[in-house]
PDB file of N, CA and C in Angstrom:
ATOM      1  N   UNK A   1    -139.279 105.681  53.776  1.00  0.00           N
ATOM      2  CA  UNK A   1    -137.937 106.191  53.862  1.00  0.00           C
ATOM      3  C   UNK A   1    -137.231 105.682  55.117  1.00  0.00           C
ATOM      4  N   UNK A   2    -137.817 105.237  56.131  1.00  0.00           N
ATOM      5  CA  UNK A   2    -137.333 104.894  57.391  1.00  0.00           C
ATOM      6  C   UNK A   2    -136.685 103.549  57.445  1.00  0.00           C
ATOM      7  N   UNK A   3    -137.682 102.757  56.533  1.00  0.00           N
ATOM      8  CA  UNK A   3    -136.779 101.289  56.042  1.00  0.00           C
ATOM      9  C   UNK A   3    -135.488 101.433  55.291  1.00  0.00           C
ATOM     10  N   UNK A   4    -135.291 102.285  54.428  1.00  0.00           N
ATOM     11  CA  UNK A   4    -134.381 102.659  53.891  1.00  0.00           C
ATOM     12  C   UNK A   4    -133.252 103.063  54.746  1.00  0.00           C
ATOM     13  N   UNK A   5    -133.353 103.994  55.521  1.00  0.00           N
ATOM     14  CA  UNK A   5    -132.205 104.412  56.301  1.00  0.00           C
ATOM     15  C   UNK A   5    -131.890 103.909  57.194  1.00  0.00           C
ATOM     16  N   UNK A   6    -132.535 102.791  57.821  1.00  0.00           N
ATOM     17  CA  UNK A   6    -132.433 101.832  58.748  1.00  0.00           C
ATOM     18  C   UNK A   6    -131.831 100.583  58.154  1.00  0.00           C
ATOM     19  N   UNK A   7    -132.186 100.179  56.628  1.00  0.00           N
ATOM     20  CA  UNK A   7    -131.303  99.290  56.237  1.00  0.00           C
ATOM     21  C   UNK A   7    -129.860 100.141  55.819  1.00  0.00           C
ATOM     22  N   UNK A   8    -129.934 100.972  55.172  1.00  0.00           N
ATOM     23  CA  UNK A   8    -128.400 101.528  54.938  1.00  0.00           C
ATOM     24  C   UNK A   8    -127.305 101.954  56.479  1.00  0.00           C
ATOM     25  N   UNK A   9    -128.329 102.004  57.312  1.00  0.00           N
ATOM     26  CA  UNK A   9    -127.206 102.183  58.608  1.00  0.00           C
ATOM     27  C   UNK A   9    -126.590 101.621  59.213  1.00  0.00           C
ATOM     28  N   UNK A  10    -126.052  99.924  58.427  1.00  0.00           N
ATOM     29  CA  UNK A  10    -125.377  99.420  58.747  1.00  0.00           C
ATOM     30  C   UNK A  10    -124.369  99.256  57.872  1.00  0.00           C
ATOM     31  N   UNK A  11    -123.012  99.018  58.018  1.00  0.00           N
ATOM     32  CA  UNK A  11    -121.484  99.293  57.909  1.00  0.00           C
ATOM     33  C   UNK A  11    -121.038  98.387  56.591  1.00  0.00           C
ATOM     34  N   UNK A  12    -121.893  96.879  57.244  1.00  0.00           N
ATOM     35  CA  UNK A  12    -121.952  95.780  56.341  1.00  0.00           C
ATOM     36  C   UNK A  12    -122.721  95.404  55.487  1.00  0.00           C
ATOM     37  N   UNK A  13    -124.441  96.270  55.564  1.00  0.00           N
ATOM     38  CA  UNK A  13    -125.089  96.064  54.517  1.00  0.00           C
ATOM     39  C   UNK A  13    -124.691  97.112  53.668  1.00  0.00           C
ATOM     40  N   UNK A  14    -124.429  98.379  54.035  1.00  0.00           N
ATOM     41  CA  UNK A  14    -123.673  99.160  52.786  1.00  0.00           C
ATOM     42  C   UNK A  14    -121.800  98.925  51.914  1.00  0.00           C
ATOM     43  N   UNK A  15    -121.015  97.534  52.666  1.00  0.00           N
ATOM     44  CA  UNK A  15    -120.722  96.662  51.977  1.00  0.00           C
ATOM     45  C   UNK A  15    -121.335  95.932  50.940  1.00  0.00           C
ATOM     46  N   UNK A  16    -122.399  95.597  51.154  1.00  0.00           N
ATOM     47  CA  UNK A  16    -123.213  95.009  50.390  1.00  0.00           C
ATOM     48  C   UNK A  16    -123.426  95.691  49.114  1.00  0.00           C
ATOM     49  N   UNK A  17    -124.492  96.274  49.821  1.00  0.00           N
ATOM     50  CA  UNK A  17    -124.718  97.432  48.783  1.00  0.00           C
ATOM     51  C   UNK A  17    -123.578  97.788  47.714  1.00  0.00           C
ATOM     52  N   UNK A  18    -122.231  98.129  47.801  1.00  0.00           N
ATOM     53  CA  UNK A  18    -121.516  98.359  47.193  1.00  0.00           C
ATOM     54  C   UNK A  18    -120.906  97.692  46.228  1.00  0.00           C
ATOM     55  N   UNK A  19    -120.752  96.458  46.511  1.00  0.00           N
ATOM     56  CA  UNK A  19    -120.336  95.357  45.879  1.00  0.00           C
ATOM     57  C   UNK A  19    -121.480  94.921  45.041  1.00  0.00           C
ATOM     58  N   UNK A  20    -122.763  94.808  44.968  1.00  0.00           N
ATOM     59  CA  UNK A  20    -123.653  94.841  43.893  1.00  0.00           C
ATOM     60  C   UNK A  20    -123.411  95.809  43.093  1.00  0.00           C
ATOM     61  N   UNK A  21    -123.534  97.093  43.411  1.00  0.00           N
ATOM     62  CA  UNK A  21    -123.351  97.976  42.546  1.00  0.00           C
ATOM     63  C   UNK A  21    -122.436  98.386  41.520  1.00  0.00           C
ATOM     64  N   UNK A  22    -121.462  98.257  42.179  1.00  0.00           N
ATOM     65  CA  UNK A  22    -119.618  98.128  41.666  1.00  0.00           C
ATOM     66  C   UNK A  22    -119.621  96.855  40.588  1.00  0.00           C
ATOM     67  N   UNK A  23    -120.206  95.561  41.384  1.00  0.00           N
ATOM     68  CA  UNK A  23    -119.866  94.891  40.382  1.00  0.00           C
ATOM     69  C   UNK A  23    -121.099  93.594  40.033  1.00  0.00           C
ATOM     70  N   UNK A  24    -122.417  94.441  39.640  1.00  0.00           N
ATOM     71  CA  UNK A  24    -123.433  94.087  39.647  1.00  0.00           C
ATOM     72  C   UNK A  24    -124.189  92.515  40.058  1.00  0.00           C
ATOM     73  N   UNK A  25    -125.365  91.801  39.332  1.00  0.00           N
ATOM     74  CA  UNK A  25    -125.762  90.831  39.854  1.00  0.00           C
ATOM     75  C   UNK A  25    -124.483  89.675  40.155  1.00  0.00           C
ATOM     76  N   UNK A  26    -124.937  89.098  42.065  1.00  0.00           N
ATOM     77  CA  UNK A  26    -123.783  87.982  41.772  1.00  0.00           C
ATOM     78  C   UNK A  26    -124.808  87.027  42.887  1.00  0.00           C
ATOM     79  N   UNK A  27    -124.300  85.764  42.836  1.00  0.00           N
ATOM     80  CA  UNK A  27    -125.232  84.711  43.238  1.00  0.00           C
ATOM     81  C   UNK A  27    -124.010  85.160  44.812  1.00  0.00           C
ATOM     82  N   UNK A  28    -125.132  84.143  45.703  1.00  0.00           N
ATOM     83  CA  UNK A  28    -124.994  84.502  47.099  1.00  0.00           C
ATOM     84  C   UNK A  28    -123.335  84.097  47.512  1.00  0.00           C
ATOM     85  N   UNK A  29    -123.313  82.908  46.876  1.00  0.00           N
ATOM     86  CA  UNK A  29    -121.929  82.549  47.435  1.00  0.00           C
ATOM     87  C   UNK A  29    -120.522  83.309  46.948  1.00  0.00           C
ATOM     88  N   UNK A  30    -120.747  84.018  45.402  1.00  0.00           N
ATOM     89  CA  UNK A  30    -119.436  85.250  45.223  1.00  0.00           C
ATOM     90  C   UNK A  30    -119.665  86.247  46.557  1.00  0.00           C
ATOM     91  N   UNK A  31    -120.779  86.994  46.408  1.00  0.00           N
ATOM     92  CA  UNK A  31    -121.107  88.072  46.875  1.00  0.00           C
ATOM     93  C   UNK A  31    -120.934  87.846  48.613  1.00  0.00           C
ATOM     94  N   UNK A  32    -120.706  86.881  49.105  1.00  0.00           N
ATOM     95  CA  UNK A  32    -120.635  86.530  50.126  1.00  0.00           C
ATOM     96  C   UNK A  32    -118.896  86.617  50.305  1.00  0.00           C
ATOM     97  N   UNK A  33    -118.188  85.630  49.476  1.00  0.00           N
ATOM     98  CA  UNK A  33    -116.236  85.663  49.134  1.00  0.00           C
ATOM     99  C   UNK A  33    -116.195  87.668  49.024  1.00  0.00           C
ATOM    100  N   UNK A  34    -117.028  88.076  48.244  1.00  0.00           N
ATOM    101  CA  UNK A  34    -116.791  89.538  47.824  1.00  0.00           C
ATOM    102  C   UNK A  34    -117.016  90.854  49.207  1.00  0.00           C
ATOM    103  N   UNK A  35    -117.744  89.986  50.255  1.00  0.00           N
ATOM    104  CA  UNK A  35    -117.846  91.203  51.272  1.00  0.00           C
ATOM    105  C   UNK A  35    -117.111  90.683  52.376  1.00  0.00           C
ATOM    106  N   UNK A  36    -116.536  89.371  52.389  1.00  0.00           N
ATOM    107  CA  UNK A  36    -115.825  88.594  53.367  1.00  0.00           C
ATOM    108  C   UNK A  36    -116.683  88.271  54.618  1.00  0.00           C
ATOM    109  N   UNK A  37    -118.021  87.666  54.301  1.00  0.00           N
ATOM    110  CA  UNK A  37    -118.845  87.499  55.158  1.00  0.00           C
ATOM    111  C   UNK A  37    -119.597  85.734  55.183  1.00  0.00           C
ATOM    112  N   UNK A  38    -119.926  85.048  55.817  1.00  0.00           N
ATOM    113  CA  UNK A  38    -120.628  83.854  56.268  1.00  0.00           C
ATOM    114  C   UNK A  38    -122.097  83.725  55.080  1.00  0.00           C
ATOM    115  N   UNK A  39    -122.431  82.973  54.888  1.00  0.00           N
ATOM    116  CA  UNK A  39    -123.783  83.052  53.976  1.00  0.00           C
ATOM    117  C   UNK A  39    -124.551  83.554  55.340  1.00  0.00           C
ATOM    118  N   UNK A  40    -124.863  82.817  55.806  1.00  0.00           N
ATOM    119  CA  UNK A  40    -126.053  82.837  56.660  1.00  0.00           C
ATOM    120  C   UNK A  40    -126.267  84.021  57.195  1.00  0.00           C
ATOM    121  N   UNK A  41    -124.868  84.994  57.556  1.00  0.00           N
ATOM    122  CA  UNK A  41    -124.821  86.096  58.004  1.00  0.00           C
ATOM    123  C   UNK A  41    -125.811  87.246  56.912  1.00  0.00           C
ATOM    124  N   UNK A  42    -124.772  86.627  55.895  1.00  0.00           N
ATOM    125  CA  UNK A  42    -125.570  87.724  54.374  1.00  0.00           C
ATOM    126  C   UNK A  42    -126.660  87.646  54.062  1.00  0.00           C
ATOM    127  N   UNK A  43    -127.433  86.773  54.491  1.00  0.00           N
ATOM    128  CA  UNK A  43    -128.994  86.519  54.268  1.00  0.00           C
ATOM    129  C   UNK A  43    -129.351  87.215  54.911  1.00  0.00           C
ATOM    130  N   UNK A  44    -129.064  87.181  56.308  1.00  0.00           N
ATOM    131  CA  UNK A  44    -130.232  87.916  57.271  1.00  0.00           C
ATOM    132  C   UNK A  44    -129.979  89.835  56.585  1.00  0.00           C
ATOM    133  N   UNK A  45    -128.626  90.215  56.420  1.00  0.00           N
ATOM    134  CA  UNK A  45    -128.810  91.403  55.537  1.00  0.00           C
ATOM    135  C   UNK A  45    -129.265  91.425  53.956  1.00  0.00           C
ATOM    136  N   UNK A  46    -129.157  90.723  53.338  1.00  0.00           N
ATOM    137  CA  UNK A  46    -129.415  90.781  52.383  1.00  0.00           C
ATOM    138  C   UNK A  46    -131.275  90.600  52.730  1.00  0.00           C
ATOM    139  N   UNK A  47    -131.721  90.141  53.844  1.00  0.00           N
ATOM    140  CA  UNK A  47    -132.960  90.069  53.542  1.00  0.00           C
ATOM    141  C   UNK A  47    -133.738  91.468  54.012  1.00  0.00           C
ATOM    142  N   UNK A  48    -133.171  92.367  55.029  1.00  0.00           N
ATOM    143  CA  UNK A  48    -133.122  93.303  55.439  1.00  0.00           C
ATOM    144  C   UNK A  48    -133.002  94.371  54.110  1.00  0.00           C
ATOM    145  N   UNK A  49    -132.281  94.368  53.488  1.00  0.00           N
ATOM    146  CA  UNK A  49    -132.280  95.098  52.095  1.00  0.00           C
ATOM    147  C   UNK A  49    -133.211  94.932  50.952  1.00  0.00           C
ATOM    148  N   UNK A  50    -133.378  93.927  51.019  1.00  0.00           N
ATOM    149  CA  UNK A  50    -134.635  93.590  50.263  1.00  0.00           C
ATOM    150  C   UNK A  50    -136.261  93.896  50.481  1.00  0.00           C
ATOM    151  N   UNK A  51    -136.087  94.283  52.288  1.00  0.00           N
ATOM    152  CA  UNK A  51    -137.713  94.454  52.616  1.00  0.00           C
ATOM    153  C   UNK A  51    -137.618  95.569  52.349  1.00  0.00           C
ATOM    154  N   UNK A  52    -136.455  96.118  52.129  1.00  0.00           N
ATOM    155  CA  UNK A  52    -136.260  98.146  52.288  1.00  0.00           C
ATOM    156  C   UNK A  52    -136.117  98.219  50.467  1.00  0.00           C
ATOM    157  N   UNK A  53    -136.267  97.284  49.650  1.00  0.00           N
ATOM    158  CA  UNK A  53    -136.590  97.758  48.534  1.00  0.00           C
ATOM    159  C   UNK A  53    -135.052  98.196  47.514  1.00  0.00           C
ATOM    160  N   UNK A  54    -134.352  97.671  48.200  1.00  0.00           N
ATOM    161  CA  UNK A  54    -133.097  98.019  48.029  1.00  0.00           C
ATOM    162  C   UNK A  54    -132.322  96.791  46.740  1.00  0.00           C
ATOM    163  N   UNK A  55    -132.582  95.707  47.425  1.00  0.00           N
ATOM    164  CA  UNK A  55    -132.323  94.741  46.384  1.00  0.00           C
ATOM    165  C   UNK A  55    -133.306  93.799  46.170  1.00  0.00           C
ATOM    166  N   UNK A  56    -133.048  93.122  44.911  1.00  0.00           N
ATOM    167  CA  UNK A  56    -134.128  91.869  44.718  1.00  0.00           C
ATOM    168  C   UNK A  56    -132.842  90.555  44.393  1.00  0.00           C
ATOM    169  N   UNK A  57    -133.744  89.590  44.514  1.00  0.00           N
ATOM    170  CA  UNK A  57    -132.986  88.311  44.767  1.00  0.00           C
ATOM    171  C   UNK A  57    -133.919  87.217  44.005  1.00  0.00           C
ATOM    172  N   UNK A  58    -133.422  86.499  43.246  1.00  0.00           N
ATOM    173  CA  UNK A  58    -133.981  85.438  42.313  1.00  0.00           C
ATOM    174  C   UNK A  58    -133.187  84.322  42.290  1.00  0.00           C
ATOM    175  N   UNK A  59    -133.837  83.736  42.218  1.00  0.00           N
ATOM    176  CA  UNK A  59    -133.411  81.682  42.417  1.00  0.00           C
ATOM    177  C   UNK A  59    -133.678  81.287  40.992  1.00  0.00           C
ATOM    178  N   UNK A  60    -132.647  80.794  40.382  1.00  0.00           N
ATOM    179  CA  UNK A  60    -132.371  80.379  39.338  1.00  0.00           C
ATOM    180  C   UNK A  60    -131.808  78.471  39.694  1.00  0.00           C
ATOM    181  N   UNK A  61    -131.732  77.477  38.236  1.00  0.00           N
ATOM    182  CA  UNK A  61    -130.963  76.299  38.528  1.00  0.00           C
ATOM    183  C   UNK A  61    -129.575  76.406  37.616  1.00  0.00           C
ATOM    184  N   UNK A  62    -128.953  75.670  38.600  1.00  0.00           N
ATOM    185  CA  UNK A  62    -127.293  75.584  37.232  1.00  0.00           C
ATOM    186  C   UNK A  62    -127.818  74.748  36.114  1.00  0.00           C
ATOM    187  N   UNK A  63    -127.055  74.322  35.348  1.00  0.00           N
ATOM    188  CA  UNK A  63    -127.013  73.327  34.484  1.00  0.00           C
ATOM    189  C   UNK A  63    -127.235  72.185  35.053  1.00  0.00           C
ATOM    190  N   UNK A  64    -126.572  71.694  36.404  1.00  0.00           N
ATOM    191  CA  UNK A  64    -126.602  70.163  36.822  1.00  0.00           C
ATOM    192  C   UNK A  64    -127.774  70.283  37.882  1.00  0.00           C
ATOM    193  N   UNK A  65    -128.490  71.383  37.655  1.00  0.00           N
ATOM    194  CA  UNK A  65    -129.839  71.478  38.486  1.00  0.00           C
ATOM    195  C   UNK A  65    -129.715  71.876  40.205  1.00  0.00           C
ATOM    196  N   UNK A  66    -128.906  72.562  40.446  1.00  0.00           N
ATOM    197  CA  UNK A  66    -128.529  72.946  41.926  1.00  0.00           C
ATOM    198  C   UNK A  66    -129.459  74.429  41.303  1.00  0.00           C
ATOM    199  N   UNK A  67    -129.927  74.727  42.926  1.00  0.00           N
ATOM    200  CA  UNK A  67    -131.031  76.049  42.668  1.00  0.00           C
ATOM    201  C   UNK A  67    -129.423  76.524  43.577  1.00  0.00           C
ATOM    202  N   UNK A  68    -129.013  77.781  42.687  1.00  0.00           N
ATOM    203  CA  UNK A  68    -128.805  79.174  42.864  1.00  0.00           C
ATOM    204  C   UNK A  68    -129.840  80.663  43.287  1.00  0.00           C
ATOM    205  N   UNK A  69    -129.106  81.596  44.462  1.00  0.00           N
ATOM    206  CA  UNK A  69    -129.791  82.395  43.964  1.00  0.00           C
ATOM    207  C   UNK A  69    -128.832  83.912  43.826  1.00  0.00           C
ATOM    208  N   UNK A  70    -129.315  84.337  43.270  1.00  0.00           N
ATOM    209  CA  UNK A  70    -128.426  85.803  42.710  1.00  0.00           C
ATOM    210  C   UNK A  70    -129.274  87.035  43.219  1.00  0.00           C
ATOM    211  N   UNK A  71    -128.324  88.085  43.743  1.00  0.00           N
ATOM    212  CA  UNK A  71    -128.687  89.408  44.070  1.00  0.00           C
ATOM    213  C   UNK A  71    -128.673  90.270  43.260  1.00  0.00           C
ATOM    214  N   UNK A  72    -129.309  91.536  42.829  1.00  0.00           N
ATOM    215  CA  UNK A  72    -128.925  92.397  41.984  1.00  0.00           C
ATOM    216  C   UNK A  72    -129.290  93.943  42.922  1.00  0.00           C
ATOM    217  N   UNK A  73    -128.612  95.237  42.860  1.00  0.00           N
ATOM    218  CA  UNK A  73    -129.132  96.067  43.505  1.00  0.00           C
ATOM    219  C   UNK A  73    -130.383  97.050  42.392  1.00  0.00           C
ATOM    220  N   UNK A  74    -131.229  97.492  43.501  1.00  0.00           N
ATOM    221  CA  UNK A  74    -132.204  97.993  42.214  1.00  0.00           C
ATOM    222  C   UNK A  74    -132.092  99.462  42.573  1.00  0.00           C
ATOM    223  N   UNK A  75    -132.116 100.241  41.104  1.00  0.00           N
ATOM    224  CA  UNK A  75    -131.982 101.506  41.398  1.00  0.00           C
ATOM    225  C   UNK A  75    -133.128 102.156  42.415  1.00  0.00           C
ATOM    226  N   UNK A  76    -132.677 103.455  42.809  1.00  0.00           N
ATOM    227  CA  UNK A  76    -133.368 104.353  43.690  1.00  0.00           C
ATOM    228  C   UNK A  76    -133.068 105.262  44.201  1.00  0.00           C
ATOM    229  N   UNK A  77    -133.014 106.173  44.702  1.00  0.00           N
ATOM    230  CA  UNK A  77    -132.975 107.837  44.973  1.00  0.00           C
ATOM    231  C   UNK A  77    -133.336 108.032  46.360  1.00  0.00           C
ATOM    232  N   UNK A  78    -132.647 108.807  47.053  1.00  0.00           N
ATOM    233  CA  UNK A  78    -132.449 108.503  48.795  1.00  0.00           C
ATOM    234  C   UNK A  78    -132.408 110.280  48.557  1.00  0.00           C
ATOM    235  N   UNK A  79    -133.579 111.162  48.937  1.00  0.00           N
ATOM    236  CA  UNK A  79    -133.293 112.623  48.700  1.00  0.00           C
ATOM    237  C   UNK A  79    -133.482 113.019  50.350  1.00  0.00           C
ATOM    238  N   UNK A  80    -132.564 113.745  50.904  1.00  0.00           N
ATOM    239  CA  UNK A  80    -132.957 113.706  52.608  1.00  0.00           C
ATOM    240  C   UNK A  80    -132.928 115.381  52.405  1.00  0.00           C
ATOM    241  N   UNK A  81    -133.512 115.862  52.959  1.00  0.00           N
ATOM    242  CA  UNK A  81    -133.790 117.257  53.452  1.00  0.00           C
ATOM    243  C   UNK A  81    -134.441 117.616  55.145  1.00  0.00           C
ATOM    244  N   UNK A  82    -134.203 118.489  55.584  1.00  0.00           N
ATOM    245  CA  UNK A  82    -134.397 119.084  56.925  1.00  0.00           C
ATOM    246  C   UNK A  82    -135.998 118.318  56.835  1.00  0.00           C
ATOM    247  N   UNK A  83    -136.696 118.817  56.173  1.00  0.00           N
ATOM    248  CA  UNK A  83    -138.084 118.362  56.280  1.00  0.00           C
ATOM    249  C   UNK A  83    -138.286 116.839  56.058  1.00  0.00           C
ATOM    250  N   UNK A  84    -137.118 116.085  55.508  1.00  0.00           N
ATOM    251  CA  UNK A  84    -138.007 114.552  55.187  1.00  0.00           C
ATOM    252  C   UNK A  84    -137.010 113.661  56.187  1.00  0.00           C
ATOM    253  N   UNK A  85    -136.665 114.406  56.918  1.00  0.00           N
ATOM    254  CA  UNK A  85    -135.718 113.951  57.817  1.00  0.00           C
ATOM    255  C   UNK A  85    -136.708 114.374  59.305  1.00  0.00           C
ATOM    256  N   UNK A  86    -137.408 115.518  59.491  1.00  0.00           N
ATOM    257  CA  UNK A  86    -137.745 115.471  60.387  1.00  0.00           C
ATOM    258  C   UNK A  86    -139.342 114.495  60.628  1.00  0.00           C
ATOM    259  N   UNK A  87    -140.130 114.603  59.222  1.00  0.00           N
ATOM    260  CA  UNK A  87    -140.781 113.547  58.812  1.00  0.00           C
ATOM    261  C   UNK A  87    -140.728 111.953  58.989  1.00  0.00           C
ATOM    262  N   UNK A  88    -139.598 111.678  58.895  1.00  0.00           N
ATOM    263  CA  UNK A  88    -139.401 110.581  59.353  1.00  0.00           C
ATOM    264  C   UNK A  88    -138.668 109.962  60.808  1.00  0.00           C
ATOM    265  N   UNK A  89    -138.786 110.914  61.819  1.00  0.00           N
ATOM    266  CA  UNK A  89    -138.360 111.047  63.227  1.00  0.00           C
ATOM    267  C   UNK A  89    -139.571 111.051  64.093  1.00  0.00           C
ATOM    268  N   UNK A  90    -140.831 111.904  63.221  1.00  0.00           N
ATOM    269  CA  UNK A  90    -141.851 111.574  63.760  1.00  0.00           C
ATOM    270  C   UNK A  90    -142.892 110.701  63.614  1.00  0.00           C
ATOM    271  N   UNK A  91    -142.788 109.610  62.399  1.00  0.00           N
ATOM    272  CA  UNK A  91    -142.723 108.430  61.915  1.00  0.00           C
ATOM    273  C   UNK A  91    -142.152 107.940  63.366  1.00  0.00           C
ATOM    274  N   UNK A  92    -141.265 107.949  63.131  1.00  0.00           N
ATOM    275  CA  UNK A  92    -140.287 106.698  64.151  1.00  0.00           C
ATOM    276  C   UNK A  92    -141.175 106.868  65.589  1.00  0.00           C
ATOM    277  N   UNK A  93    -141.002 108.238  66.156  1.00  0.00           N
ATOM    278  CA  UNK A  93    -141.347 108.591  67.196  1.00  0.00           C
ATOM    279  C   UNK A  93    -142.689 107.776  67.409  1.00  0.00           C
ATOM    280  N   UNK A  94    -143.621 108.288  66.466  1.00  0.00           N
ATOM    281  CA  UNK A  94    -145.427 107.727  66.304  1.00  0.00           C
ATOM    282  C   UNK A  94    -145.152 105.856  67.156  1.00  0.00           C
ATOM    283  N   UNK A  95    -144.348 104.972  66.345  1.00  0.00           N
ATOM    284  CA  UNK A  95    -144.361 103.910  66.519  1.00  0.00           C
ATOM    285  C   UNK A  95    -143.585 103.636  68.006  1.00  0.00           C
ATOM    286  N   UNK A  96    -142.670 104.176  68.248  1.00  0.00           N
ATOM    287  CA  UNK A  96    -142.596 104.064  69.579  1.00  0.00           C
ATOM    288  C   UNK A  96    -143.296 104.175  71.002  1.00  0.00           C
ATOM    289  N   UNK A  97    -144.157 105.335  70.341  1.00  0.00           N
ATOM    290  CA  UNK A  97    -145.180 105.290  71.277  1.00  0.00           C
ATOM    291  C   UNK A  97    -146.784 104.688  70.902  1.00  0.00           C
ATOM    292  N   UNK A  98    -146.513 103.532  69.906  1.00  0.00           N
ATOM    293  CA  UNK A  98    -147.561 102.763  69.820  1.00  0.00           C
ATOM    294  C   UNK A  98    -147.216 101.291  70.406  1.00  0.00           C
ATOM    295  N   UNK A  99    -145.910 100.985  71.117  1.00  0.00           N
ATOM    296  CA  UNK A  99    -145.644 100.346  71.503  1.00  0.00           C
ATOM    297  C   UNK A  99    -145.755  99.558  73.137  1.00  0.00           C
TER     298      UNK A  99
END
């Protein structure tokens, strides 16, 4: 859950996020015109979303054989309560002080 809320706590990956969802699978370079962002920028979030389980990403070829790749968001359920909230503070906490 900590990957999760750590990828959604940013402004621009939940741009992201939205724009898959709203207007489902799109290869990197719409979805990139669609959040008004740099590729290279969107990778490093889009890859961030992906370790958190959030999206998957597949490389496909066009017709004239250029590899594409396309995002899609994958469903999932984000349930936060007093307890899985404090659960995951002491998660966080644990690793900080394994540091």
């Amino acid at each position: 859950m900590v990957k999760t809320l750590a990828a959604l706590s940013s402004p621009h990956r939940l741009r992201i996020m939205a724009a898959l969802i709203r207007n489902g699978r799109q290869y990197v370079s719409e979805l990139a015109r669609a959040v008004g962002m740099s590729r290279p920028l969107l990778y490093l979030h889009l890859e961030k979303l992906e370790g958190a389980g959030l999206v998957e990403g597949e490389l496909s070829l066009s017709a004239d054989g250029k590899a594409l790749k396309w995002f899609e968001a994958r469903d999932f359920e984000l349930i936060l309560t007093p307890e899985t909230i404090a659960a995951a503070a002491d998660l966080v906490n644990t690793k900080d002080n394994d540091c």
